[in-house]
N, C-alpha and C. Protein backbone atom coordinates (compact mmCIF):
# COMPACT_ATOMS: atom_id res chain seq x y z
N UNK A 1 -109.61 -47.00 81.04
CA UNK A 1 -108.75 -46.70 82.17
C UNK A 1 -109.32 -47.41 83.40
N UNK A 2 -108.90 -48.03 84.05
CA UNK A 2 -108.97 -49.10 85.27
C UNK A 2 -109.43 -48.09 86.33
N UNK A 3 -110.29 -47.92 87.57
CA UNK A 3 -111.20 -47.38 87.81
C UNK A 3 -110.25 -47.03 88.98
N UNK A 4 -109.34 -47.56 89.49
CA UNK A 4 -108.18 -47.59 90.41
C UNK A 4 -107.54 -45.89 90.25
N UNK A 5 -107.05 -45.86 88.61
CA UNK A 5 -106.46 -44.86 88.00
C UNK A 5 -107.61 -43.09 88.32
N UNK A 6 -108.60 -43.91 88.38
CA UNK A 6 -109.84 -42.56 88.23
C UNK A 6 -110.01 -42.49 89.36
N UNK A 7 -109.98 -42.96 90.05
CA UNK A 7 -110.28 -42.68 92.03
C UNK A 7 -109.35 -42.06 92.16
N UNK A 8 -107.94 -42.38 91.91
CA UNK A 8 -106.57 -41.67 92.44
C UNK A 8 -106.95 -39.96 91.84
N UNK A 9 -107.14 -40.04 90.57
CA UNK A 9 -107.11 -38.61 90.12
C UNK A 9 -107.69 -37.98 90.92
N UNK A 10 -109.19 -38.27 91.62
CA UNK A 10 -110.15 -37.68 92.00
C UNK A 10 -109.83 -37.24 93.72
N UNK A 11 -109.09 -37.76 94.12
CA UNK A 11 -108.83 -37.58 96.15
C UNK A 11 -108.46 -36.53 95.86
N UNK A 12 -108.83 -35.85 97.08
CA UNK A 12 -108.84 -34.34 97.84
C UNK A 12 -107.23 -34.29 97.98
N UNK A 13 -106.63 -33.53 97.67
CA UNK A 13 -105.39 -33.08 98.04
C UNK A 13 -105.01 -32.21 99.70
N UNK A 14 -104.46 -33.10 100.57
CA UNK A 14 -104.40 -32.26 101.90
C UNK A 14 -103.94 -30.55 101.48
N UNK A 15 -104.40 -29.82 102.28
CA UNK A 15 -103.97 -28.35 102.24
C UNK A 15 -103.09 -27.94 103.39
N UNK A 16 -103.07 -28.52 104.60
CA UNK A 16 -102.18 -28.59 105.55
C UNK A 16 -101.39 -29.69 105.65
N UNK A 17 -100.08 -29.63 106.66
CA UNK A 17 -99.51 -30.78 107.38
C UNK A 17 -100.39 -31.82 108.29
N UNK A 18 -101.27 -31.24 109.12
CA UNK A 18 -101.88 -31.99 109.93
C UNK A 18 -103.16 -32.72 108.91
N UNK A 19 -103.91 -31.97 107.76
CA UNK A 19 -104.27 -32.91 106.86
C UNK A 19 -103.36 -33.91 106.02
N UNK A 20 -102.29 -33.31 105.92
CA UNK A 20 -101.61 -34.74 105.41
C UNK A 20 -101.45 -36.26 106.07
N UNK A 21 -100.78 -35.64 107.29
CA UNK A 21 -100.59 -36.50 108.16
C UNK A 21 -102.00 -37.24 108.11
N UNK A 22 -103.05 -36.78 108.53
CA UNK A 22 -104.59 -37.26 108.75
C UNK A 22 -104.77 -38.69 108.13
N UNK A 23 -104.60 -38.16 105.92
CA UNK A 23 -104.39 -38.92 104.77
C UNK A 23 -103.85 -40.05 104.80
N UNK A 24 -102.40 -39.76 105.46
CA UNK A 24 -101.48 -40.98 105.19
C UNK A 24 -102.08 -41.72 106.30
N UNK A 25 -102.46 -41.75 107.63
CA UNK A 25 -102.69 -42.30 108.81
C UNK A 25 -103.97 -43.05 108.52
N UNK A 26 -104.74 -42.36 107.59
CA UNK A 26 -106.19 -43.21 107.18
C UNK A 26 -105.60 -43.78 105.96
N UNK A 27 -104.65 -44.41 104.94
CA UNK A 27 -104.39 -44.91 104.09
C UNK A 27 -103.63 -46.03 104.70
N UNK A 28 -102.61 -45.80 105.53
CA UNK A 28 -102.04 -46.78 106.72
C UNK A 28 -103.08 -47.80 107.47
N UNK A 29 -104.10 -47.30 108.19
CA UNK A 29 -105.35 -48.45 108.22
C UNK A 29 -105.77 -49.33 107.94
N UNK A 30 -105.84 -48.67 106.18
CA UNK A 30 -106.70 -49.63 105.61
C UNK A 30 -105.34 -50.55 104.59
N UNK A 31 -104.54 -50.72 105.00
CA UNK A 31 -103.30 -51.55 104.79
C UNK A 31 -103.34 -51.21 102.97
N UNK A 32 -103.63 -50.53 102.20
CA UNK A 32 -102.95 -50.75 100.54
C UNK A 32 -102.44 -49.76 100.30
N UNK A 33 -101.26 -50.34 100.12
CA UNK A 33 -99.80 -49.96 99.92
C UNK A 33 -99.87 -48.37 98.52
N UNK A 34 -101.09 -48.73 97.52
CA UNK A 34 -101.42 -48.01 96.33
C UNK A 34 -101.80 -46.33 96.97
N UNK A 35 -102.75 -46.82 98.14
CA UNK A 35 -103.42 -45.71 98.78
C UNK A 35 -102.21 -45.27 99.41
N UNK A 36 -101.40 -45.66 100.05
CA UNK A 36 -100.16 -44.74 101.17
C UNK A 36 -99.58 -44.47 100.43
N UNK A 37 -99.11 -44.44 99.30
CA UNK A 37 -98.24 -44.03 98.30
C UNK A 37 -98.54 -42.67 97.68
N UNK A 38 -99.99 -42.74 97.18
CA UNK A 38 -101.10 -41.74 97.15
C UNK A 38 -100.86 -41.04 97.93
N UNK A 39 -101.21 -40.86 99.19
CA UNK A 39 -101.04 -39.87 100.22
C UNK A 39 -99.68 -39.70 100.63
N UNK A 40 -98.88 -39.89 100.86
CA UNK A 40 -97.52 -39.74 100.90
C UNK A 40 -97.20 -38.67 99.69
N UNK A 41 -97.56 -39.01 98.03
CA UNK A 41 -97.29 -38.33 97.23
C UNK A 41 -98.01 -37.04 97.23
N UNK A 42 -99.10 -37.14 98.03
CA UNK A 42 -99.66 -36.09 97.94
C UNK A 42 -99.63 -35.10 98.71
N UNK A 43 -98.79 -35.27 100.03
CA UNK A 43 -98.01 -34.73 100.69
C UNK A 43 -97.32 -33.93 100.31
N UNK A 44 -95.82 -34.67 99.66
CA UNK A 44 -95.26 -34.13 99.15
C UNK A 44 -95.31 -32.79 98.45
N UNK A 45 -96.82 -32.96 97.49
CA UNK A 45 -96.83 -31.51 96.75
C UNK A 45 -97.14 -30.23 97.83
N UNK A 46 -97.02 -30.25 99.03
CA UNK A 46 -97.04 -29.33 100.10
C UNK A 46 -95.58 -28.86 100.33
N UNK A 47 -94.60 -29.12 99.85
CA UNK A 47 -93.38 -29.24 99.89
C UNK A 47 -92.74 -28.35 98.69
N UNK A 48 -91.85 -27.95 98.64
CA UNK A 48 -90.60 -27.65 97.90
C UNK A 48 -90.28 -29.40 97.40
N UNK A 49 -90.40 -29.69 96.05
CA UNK A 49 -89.72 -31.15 96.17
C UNK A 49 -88.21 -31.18 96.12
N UNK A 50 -87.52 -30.25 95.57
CA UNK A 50 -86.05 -30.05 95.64
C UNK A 50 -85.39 -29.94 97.36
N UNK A 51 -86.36 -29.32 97.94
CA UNK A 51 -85.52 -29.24 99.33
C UNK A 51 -86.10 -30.68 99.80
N UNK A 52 -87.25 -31.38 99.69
CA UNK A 52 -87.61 -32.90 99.82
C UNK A 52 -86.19 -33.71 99.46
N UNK A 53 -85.93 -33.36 98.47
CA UNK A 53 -85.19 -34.58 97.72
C UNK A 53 -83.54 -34.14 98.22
N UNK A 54 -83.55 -32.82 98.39
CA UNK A 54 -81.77 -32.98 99.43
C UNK A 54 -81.69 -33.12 100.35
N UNK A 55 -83.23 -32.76 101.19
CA UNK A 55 -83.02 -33.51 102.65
C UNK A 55 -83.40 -34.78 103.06
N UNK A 56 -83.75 -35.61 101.91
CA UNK A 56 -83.77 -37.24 102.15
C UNK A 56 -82.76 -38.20 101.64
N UNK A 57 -82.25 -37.28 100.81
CA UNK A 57 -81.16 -37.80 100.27
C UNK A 57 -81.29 -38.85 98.59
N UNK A 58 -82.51 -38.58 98.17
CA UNK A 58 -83.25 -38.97 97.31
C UNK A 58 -83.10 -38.29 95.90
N UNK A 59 -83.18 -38.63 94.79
CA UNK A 59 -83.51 -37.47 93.96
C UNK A 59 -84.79 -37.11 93.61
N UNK A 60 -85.08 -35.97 93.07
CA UNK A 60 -86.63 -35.31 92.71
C UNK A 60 -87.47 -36.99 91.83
N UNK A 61 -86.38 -37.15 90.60
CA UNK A 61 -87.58 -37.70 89.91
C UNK A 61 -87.74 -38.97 90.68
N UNK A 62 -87.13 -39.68 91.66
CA UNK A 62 -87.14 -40.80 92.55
C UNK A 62 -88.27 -40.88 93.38
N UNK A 63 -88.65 -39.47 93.70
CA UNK A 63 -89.51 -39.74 94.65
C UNK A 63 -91.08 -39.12 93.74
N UNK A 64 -90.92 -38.58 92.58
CA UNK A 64 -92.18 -38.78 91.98
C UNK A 64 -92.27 -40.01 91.52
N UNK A 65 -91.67 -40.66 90.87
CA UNK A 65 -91.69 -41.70 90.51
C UNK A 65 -92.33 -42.89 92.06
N UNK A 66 -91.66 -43.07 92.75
CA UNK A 66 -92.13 -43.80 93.99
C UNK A 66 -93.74 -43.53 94.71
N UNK A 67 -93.82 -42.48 93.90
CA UNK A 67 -95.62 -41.75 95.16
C UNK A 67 -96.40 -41.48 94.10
N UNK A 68 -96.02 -41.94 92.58
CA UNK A 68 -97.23 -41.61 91.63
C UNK A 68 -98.57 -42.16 91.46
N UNK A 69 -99.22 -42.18 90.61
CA UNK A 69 -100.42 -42.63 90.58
C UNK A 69 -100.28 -43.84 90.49
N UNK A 70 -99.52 -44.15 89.82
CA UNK A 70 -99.22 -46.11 89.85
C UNK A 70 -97.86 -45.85 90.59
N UNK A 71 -97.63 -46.47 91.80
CA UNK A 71 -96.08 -46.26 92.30
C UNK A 71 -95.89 -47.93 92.19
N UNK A 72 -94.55 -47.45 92.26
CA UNK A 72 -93.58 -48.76 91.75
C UNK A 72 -93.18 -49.74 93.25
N UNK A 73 -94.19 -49.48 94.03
CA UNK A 73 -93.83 -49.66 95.59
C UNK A 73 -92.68 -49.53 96.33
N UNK A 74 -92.80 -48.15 96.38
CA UNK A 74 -91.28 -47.79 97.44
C UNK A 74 -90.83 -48.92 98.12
N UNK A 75 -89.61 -48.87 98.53
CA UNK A 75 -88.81 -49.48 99.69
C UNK A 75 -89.13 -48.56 100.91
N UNK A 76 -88.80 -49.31 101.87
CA UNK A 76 -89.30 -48.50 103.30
C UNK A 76 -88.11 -47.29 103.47
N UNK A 77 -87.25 -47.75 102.80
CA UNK A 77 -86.18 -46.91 103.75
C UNK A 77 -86.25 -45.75 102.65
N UNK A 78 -86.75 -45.49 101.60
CA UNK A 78 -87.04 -44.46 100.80
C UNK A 78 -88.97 -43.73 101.36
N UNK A 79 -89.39 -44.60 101.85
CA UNK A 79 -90.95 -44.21 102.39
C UNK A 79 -90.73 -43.46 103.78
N UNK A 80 -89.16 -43.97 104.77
CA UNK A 80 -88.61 -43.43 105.89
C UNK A 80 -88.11 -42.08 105.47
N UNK A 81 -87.35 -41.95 104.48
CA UNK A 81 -86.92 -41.18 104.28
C UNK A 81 -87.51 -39.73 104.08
N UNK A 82 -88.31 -39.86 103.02
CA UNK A 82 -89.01 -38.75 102.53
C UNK A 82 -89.98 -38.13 103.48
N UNK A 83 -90.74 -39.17 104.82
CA UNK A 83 -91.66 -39.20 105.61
C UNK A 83 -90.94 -38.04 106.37
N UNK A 84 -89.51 -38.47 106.73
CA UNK A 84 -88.55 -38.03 107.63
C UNK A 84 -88.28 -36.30 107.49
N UNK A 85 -87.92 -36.06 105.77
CA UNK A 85 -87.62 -35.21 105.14
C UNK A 85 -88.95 -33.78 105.29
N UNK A 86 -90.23 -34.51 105.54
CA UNK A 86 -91.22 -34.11 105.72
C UNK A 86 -92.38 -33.54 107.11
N UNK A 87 -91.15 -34.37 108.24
CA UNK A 87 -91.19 -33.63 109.49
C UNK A 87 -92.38 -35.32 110.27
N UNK A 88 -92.36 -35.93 109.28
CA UNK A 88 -93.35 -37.16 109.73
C UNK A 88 -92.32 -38.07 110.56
N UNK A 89 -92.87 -39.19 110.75
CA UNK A 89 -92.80 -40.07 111.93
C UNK A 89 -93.71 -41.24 112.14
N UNK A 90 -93.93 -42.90 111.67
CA UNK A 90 -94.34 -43.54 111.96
C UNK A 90 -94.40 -44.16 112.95
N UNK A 91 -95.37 -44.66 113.23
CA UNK A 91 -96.17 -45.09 114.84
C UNK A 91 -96.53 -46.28 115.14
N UNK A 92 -95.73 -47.44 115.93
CA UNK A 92 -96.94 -48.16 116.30
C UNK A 92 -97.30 -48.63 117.01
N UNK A 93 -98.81 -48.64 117.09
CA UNK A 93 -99.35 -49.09 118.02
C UNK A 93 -99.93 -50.18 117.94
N UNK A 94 -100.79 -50.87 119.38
CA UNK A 94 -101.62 -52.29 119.61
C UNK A 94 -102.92 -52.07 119.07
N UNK A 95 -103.70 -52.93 118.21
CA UNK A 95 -104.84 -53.09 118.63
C UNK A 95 -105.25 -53.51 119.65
N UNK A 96 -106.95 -52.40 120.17
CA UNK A 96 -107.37 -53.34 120.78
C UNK A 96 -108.53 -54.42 120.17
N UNK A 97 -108.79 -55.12 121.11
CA UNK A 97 -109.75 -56.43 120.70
C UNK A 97 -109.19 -57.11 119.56
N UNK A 98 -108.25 -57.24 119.07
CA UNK A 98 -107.76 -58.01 117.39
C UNK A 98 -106.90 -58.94 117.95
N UNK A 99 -107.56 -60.05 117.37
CA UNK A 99 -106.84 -61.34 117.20
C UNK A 99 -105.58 -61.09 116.52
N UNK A 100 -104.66 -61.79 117.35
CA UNK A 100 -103.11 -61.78 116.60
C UNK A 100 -102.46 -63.06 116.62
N UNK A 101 -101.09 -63.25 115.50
CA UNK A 101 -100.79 -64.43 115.42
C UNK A 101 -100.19 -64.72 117.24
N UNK A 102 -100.40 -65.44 118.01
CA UNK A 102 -99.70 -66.07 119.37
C UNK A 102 -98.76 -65.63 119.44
N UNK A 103 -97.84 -65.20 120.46
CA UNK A 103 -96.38 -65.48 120.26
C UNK A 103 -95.86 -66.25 121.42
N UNK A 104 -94.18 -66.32 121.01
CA UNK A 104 -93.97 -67.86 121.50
C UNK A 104 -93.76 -67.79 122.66
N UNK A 105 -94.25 -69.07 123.39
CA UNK A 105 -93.97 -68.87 124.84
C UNK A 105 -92.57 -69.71 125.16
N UNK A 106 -91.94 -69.12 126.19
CA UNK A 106 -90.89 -69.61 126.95
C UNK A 106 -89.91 -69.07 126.32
């Protein structure tokens, strides 16, 4: 089993909202898509997934399927959704000090 698969089993499951939120916001950071999926899914199990899945407009096995241990990499507007369904809200902000691509002048 690929060592990827054994880390996932092993993360702490948030017990609150504000630990969830915490999860996904430190998986968001570190930019892999495997990890926000993770936490997102693991969110979820804080939830009713049936009232998840009628208030995103999603179905149940759609969104296990999308946040599992191997996810199939959601689409955003299903990652909006469920986030949404869940009382969340993505953010963004500037770095500071980080080099960025230029943008155009004039």
């Amino acid at each position: 089993m690929p060592k990827k698969s054994i880390r996932c089993l092993t993360r702490p499951q948030p017990a609150s909202r504000r630990a969830a939120a915490d999860l996904i916001n430190e998986a968001l950071k570190k930019s892999d898509v495997a990890e926000i999926c993770h936490a997102i899914g693991a969110a979820t199990h804080l939830y009713n997934i049936s009232h998840l899945a009628e208030k995103s407009g999603i179905a149940r096995t759609s969104i296990h399927r999308a946040f599992a241990r191997d996810p199939q990499k959601p689409n955003f507007m299903t990652i909006f959704r469920v986030l949404d369904a869940m009382g969340f809200q993505l953010h963004v902000t500037m770095r500071r000090n980080e080099g960025a691509v230029r943008l155009k002048s004039g």
